[in-house]
PDB file of N, CA and C in Angstrom:
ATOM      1  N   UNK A   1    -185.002-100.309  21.493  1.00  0.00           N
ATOM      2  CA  UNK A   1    -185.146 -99.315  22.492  1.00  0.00           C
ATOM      3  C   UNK A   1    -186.588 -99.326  22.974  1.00  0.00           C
ATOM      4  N   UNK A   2    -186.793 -99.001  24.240  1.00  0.00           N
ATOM      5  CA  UNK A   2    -188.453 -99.066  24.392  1.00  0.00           C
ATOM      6  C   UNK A   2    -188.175 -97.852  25.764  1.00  0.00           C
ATOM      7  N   UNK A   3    -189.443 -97.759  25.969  1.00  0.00           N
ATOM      8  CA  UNK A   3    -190.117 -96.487  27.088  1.00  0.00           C
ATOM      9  C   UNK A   3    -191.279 -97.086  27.719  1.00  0.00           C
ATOM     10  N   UNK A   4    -190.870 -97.086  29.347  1.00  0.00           N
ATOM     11  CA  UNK A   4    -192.186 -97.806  29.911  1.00  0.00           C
ATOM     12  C   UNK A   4    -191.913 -97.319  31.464  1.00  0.00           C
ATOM     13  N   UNK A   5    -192.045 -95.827  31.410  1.00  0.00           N
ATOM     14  CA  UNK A   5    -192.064 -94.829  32.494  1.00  0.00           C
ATOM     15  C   UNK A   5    -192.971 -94.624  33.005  1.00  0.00           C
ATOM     16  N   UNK A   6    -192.877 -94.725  35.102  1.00  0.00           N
ATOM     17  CA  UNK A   6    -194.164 -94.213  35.111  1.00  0.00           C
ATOM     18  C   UNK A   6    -194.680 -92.627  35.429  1.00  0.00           C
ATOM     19  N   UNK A   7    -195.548 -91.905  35.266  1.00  0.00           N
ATOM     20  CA  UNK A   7    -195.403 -90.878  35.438  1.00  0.00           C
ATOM     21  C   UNK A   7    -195.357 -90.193  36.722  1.00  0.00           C
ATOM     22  N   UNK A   8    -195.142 -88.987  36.807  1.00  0.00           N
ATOM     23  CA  UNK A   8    -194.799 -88.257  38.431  1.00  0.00           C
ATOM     24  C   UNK A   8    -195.966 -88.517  39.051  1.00  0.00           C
ATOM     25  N   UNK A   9    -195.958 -88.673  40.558  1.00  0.00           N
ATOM     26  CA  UNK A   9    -197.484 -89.068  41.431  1.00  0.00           C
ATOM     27  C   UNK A   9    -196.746 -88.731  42.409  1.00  0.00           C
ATOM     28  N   UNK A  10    -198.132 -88.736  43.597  1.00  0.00           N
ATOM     29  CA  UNK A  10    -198.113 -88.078  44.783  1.00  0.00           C
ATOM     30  C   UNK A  10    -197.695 -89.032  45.999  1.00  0.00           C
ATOM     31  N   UNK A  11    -196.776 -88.808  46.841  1.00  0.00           N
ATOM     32  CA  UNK A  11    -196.450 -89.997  48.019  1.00  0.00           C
ATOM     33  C   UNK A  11    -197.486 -91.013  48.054  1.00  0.00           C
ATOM     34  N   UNK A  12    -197.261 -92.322  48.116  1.00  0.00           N
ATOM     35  CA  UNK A  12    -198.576 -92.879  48.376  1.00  0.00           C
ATOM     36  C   UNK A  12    -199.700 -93.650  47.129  1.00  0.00           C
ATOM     37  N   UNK A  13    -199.519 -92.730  45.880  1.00  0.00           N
ATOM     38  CA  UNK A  13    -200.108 -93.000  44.762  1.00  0.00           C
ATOM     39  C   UNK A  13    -199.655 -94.317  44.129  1.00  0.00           C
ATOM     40  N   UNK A  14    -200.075 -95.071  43.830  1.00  0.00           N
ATOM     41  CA  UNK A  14    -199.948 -96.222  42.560  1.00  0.00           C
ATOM     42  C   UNK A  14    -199.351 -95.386  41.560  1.00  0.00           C
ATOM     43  N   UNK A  15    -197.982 -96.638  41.053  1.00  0.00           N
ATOM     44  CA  UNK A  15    -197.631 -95.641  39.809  1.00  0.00           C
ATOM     45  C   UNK A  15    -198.772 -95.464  38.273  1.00  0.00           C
ATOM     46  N   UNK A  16    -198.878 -94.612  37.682  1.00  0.00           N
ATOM     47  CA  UNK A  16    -199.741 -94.792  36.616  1.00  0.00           C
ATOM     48  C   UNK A  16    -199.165 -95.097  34.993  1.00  0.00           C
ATOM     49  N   UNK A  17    -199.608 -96.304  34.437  1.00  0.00           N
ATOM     50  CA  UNK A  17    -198.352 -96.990  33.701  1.00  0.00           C
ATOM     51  C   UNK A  17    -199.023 -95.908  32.410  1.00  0.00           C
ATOM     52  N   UNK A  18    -197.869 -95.669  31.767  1.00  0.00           N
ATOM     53  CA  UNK A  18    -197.867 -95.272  30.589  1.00  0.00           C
ATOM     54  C   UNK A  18    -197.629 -95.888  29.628  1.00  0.00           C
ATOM     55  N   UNK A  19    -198.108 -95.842  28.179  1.00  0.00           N
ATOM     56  CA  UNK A  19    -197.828 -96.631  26.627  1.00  0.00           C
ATOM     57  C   UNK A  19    -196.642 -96.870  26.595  1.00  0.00           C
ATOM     58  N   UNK A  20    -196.342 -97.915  26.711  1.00  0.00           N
ATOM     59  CA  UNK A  20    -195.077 -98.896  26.364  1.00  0.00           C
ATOM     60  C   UNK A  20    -194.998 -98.511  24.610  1.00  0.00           C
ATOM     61  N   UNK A  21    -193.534 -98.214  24.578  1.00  0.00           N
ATOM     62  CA  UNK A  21    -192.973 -97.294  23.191  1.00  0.00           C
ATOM     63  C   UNK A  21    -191.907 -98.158  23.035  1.00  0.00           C
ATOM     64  N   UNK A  22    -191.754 -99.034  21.468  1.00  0.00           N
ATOM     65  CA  UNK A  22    -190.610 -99.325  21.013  1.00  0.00           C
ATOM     66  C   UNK A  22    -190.098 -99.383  19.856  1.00  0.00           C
ATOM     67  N   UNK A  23    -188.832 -99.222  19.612  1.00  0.00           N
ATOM     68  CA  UNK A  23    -188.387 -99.209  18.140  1.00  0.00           C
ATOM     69  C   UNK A  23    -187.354 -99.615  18.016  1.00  0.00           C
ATOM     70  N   UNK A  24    -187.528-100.728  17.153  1.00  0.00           N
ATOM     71  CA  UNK A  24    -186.248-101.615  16.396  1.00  0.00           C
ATOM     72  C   UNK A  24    -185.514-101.278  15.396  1.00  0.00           C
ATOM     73  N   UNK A  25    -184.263-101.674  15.530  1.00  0.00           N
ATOM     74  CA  UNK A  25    -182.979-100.776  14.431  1.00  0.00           C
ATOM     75  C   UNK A  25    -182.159-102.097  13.924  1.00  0.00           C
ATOM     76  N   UNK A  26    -182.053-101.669  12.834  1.00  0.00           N
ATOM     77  CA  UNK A  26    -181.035-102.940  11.980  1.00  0.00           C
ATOM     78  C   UNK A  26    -179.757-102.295  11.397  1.00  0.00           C
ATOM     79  N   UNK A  27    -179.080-102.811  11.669  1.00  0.00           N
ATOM     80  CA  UNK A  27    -177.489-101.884  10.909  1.00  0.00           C
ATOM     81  C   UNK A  27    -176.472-103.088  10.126  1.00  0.00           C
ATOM     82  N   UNK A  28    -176.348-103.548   9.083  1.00  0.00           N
ATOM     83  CA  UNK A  28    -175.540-104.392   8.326  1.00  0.00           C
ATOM     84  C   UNK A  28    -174.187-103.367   8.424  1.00  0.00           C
ATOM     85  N   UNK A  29    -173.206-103.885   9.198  1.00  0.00           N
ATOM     86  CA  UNK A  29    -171.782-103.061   9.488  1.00  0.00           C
ATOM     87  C   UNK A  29    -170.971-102.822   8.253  1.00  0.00           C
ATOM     88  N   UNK A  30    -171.328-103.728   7.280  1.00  0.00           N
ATOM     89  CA  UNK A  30    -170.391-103.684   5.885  1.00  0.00           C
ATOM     90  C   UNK A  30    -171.446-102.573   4.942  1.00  0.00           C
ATOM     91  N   UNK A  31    -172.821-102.973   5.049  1.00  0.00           N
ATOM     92  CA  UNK A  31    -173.678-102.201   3.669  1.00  0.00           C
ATOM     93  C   UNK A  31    -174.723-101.227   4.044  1.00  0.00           C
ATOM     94  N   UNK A  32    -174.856-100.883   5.736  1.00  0.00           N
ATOM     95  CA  UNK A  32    -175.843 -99.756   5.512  1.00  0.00           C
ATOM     96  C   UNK A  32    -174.948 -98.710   5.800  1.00  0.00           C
ATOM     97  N   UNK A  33    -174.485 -97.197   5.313  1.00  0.00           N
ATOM     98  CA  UNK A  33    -174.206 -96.389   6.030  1.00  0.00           C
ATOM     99  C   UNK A  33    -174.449 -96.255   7.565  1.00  0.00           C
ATOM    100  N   UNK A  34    -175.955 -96.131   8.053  1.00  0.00           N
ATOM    101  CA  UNK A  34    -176.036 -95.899   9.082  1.00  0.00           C
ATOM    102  C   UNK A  34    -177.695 -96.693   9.268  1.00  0.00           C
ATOM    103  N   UNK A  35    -177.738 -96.889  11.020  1.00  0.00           N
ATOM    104  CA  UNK A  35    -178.756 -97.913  11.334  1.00  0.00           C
ATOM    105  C   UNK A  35    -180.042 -97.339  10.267  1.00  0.00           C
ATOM    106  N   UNK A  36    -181.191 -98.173  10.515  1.00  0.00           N
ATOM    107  CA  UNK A  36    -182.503 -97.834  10.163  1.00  0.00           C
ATOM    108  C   UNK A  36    -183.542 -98.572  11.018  1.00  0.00           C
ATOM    109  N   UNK A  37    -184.311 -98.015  10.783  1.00  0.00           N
ATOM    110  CA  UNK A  37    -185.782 -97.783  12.096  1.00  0.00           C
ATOM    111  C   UNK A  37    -186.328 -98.911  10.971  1.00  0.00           C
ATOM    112  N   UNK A  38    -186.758-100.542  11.938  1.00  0.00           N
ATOM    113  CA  UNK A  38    -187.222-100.989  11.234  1.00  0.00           C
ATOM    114  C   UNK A  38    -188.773-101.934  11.349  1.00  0.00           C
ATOM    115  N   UNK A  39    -188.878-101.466  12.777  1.00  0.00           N
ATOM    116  CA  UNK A  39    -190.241-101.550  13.376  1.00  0.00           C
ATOM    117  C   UNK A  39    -190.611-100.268  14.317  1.00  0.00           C
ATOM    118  N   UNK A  40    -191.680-100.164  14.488  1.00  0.00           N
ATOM    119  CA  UNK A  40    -191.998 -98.775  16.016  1.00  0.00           C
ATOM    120  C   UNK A  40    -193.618 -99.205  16.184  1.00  0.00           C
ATOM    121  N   UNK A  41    -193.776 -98.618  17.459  1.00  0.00           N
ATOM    122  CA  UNK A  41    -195.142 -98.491  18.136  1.00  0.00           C
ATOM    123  C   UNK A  41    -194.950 -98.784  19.079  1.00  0.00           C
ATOM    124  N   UNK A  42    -196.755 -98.432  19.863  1.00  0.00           N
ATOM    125  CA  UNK A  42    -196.919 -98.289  20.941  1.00  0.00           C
ATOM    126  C   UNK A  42    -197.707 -99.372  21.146  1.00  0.00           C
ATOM    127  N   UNK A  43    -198.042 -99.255  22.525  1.00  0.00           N
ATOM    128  CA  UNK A  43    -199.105-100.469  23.112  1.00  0.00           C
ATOM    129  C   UNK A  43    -198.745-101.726  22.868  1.00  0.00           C
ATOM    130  N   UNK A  44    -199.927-102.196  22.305  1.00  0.00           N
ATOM    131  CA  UNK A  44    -199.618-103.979  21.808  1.00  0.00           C
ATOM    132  C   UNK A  44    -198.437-103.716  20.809  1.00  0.00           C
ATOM    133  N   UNK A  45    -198.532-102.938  19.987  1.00  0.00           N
ATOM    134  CA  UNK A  45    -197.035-103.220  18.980  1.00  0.00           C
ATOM    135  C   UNK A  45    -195.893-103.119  19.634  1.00  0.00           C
ATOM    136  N   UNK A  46    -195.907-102.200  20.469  1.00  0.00           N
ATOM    137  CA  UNK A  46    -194.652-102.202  21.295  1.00  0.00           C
ATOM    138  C   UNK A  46    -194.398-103.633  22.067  1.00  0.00           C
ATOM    139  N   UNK A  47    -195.143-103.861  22.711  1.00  0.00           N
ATOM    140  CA  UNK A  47    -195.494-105.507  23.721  1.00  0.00           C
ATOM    141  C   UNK A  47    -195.128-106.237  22.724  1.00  0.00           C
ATOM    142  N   UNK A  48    -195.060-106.439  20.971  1.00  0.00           N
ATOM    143  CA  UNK A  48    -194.697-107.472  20.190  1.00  0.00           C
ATOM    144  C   UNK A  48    -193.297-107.138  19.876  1.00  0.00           C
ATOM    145  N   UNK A  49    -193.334-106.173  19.440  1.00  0.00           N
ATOM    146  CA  UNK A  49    -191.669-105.896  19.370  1.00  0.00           C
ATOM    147  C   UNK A  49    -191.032-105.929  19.914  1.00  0.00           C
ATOM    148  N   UNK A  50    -191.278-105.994  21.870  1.00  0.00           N
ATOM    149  CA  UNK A  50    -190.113-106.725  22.785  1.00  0.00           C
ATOM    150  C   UNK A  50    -190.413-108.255  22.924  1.00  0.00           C
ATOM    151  N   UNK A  51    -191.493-108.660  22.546  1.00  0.00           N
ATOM    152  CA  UNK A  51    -191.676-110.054  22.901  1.00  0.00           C
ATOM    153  C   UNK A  51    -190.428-110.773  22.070  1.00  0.00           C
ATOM    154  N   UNK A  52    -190.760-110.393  20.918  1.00  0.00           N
ATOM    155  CA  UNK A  52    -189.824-110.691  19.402  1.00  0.00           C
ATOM    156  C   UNK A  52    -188.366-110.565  19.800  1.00  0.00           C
ATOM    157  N   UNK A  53    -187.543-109.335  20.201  1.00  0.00           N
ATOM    158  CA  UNK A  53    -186.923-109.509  20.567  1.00  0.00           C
ATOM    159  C   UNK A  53    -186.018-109.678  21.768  1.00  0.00           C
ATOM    160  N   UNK A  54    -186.862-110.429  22.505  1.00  0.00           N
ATOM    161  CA  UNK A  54    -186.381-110.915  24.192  1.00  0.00           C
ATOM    162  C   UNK A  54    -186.338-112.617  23.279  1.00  0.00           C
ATOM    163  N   UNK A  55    -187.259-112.843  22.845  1.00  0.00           N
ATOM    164  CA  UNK A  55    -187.326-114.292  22.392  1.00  0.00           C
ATOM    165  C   UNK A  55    -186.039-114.422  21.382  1.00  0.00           C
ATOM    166  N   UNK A  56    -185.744-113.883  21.061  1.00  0.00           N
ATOM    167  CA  UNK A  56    -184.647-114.082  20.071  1.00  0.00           C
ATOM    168  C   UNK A  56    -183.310-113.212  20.720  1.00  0.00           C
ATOM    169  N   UNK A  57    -183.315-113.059  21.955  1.00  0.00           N
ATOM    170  CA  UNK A  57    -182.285-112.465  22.322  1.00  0.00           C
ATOM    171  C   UNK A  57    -181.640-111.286  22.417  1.00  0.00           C
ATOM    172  N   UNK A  58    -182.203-110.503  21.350  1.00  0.00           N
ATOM    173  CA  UNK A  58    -181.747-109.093  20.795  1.00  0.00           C
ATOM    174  C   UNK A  58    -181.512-107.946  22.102  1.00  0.00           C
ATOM    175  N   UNK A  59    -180.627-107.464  22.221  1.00  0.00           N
ATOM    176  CA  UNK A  59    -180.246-106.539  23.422  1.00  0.00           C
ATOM    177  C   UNK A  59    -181.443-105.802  23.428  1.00  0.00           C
ATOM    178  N   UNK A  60    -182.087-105.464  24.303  1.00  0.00           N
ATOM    179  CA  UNK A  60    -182.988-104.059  24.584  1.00  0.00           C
ATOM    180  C   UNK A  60    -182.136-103.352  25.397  1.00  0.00           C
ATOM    181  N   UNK A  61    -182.534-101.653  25.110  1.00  0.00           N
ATOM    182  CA  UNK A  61    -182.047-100.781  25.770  1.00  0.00           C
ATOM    183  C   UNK A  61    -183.164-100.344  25.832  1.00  0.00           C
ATOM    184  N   UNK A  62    -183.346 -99.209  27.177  1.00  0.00           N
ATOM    185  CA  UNK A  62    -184.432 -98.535  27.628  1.00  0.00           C
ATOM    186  C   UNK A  62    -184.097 -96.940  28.048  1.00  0.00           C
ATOM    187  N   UNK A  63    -184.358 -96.399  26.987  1.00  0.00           N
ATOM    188  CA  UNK A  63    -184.219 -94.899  26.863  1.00  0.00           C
ATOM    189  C   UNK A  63    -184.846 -94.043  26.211  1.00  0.00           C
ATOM    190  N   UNK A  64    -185.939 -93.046  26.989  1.00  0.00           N
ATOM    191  CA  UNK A  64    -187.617 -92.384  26.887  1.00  0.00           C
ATOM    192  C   UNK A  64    -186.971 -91.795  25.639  1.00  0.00           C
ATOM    193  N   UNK A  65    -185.656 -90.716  26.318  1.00  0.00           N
ATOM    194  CA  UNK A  65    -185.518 -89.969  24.703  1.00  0.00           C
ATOM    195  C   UNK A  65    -184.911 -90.453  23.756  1.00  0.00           C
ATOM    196  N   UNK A  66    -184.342 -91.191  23.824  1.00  0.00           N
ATOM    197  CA  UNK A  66    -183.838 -91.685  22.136  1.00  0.00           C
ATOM    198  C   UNK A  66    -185.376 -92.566  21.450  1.00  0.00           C
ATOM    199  N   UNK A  67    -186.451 -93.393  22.356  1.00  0.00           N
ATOM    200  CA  UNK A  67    -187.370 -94.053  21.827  1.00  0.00           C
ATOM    201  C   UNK A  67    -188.329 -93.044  21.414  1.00  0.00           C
ATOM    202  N   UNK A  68    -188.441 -91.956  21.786  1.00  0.00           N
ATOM    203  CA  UNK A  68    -189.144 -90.081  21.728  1.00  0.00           C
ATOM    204  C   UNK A  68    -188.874 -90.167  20.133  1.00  0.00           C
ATOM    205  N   UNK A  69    -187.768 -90.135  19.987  1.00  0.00           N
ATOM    206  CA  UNK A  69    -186.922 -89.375  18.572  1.00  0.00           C
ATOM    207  C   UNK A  69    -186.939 -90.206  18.175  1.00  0.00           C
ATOM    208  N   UNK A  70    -186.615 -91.286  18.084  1.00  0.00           N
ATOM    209  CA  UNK A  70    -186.866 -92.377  17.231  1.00  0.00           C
ATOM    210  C   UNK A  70    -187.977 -92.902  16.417  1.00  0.00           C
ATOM    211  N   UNK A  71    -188.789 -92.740  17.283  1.00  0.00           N
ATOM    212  CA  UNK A  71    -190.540 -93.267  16.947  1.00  0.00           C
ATOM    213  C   UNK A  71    -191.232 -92.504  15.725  1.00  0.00           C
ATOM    214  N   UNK A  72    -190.782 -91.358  15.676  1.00  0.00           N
ATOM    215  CA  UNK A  72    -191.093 -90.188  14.552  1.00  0.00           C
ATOM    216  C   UNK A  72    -190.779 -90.571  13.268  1.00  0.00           C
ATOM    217  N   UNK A  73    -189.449 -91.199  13.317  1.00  0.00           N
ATOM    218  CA  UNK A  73    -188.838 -91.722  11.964  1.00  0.00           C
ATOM    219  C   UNK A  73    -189.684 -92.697  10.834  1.00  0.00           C
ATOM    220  N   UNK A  74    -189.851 -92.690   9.781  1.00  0.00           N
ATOM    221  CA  UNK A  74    -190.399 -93.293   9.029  1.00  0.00           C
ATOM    222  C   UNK A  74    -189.690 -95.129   8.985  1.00  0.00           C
ATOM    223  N   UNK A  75    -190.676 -95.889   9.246  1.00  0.00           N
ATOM    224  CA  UNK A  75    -190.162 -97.607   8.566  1.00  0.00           C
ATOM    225  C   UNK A  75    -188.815 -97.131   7.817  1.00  0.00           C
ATOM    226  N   UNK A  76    -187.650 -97.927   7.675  1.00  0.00           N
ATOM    227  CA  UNK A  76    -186.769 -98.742   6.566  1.00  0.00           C
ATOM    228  C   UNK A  76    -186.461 -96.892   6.300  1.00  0.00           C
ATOM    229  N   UNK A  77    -186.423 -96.270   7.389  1.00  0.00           N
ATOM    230  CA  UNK A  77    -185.621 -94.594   7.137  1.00  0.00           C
ATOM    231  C   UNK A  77    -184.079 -94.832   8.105  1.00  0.00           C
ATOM    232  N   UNK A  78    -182.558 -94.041   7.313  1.00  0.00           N
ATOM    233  CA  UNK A  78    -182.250 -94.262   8.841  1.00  0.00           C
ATOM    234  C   UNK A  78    -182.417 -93.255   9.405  1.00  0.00           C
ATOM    235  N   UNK A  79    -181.298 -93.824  10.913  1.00  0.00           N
ATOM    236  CA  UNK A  79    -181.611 -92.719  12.056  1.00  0.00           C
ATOM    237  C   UNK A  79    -181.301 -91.405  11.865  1.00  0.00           C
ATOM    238  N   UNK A  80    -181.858 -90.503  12.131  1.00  0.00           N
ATOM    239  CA  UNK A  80    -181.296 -89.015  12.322  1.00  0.00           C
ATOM    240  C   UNK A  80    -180.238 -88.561  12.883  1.00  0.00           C
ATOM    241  N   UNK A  81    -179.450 -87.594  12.346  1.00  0.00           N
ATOM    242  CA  UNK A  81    -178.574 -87.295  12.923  1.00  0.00           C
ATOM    243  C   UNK A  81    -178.063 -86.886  14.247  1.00  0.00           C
ATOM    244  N   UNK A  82    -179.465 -86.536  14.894  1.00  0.00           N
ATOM    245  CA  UNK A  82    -179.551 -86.367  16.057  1.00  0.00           C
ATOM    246  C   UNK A  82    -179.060 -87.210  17.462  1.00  0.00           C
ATOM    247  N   UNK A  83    -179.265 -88.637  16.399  1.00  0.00           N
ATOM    248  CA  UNK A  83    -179.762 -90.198  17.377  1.00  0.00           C
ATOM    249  C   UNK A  83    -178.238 -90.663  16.967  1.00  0.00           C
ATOM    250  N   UNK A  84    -177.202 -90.089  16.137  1.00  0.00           N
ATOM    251  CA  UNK A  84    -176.052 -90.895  15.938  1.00  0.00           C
ATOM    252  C   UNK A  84    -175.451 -91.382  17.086  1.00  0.00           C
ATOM    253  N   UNK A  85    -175.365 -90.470  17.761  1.00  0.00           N
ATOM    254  CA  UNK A  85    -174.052 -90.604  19.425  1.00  0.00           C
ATOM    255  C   UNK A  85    -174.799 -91.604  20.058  1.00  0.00           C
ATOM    256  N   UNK A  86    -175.975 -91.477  20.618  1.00  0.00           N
ATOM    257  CA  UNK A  86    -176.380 -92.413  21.448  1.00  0.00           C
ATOM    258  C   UNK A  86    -177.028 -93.965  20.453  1.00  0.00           C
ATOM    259  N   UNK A  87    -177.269 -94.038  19.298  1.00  0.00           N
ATOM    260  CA  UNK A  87    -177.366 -95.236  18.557  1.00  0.00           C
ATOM    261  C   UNK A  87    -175.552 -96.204  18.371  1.00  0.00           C
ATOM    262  N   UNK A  88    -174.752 -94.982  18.117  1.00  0.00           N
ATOM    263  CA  UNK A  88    -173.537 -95.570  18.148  1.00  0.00           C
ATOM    264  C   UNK A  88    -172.763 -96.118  19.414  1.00  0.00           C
ATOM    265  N   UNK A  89    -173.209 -95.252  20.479  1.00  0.00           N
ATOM    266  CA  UNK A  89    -173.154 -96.407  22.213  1.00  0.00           C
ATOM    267  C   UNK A  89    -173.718 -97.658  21.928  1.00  0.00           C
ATOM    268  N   UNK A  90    -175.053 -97.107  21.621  1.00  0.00           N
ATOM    269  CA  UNK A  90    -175.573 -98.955  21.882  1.00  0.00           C
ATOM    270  C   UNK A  90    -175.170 -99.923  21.317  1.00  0.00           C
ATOM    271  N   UNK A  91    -174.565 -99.600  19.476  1.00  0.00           N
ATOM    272  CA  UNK A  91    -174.506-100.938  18.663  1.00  0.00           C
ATOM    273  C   UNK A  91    -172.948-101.364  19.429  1.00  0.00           C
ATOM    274  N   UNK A  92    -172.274-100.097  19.621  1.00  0.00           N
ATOM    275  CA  UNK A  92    -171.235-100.639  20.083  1.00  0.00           C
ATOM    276  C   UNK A  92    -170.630-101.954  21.127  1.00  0.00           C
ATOM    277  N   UNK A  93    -171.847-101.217  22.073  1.00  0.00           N
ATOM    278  CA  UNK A  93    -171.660-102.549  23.065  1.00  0.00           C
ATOM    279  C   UNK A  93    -172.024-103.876  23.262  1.00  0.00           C
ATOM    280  N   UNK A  94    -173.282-103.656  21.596  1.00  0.00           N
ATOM    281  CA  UNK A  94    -174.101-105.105  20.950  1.00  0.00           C
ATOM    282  C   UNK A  94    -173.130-105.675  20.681  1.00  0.00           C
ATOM    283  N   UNK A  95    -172.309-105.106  19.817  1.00  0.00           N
ATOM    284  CA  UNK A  95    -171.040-105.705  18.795  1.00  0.00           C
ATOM    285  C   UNK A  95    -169.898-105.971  19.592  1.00  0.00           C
ATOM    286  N   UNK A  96    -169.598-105.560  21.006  1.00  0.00           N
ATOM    287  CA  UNK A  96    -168.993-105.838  22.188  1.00  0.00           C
ATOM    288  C   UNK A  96    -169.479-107.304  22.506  1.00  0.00           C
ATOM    289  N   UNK A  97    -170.448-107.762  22.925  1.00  0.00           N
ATOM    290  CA  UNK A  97    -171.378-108.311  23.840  1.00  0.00           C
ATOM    291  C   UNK A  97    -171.404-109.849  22.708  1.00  0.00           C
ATOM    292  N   UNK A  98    -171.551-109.541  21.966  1.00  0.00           N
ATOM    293  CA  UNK A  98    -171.852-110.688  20.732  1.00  0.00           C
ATOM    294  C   UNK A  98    -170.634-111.160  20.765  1.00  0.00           C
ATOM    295  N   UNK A  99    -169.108-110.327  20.646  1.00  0.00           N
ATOM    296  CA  UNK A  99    -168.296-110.876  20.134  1.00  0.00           C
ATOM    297  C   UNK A  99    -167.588-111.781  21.275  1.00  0.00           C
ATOM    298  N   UNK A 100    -167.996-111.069  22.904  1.00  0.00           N
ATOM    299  CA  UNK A 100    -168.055-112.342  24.022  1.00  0.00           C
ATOM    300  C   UNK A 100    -168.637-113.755  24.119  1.00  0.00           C
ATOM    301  N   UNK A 101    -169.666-113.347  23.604  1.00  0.00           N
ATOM    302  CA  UNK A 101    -170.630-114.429  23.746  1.00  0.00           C
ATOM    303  C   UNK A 101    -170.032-115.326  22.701  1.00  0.00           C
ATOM    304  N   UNK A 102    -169.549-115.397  21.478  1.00  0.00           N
ATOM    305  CA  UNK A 102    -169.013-116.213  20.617  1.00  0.00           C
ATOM    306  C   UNK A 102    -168.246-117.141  21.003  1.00  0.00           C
ATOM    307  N   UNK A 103    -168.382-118.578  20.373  1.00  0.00           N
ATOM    308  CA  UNK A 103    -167.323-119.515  21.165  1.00  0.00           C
ATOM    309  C   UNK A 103    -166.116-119.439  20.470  1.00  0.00           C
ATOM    310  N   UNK A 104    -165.341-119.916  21.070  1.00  0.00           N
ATOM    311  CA  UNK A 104    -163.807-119.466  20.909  1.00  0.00           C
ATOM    312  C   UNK A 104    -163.443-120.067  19.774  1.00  0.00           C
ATOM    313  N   UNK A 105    -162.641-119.559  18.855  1.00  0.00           N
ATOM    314  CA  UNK A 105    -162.081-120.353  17.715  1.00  0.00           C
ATOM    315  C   UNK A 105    -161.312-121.427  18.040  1.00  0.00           C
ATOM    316  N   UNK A 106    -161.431-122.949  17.326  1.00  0.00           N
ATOM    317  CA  UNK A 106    -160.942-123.874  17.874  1.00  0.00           C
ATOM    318  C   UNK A 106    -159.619-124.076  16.994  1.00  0.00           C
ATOM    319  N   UNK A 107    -158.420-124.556  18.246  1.00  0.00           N
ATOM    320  CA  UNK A 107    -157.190-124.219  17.552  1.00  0.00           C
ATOM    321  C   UNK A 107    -156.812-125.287  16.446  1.00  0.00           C
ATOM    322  N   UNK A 108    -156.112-125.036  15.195  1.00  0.00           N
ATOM    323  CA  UNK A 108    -155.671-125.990  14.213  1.00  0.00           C
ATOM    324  C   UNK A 108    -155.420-126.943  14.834  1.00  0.00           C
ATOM    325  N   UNK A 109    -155.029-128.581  14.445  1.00  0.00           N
ATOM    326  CA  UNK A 109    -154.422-129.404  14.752  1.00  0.00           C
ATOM    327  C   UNK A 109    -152.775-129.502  14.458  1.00  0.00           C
ATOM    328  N   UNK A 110    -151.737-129.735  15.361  1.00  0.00           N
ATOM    329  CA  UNK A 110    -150.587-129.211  14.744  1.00  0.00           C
ATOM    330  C   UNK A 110    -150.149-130.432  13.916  1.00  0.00           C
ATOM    331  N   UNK A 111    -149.406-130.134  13.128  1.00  0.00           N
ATOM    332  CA  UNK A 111    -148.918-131.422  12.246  1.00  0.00           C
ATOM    333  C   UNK A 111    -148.158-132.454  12.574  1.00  0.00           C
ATOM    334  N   UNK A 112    -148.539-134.051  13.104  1.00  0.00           N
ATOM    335  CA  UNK A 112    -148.096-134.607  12.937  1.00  0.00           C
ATOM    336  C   UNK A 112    -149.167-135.360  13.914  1.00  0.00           C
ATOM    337  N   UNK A 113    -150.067-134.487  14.623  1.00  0.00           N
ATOM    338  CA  UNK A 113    -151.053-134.886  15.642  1.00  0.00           C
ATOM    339  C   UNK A 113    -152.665-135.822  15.045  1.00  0.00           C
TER     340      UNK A 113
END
């Protein structure tokens, strides 16, 4: 998730960039109960933690308040209960998105072929 809003300005004004905010979540579907916060920061940490995962593919989503509430959380804590509904949209559509992207199972050979 990351935050890279610019703030309110006057007709005419340059937007004025604000601290780029991000935080990475890991969820093992079989062994964690629920996700956990497993990087966060701002500025350059934030700038590494999307570099990291744009380079490796990892979905980003971009949403001020869940990256707000999120960022608070302690390393290797999980998410709050607060963050369930909208953490459970996102993995959902990861776990959507992945299971497209997968190549197709290739069919047996039938017997005698």
């Amino acid at each position: 998730m990351s935050e890279n809003d610019g703030d309110a300005r006057k007709p005419g004004e340059a937007p004025e960039k604000k601290t780029p905010t991000a935080v990475a979540l890991h969820h093992e579907r079989l062994d964690d109960r629920a996700p956990k916060v497993v990087a966060s920061g701002k500025g350059s940490v934030a700038e590494q933690i999307l570099g990291i995962a744009f380079a490796n593919d990892v979905k980003v989503r971009e949403d001020a308040d869940l990256v707000e509430l999120l960022s608070h959380v302690d390393i290797d804590t999980e998410i709050p209960l607060e963050a369930f509904a909208a953490v459970a949209e996102i993995l959902a559509y990861v776990y959507r998105a992945n299971r497209e992207m997968a190549p197709a199972p290739q069919e047996a050979p039938t017997p005698g072929q």
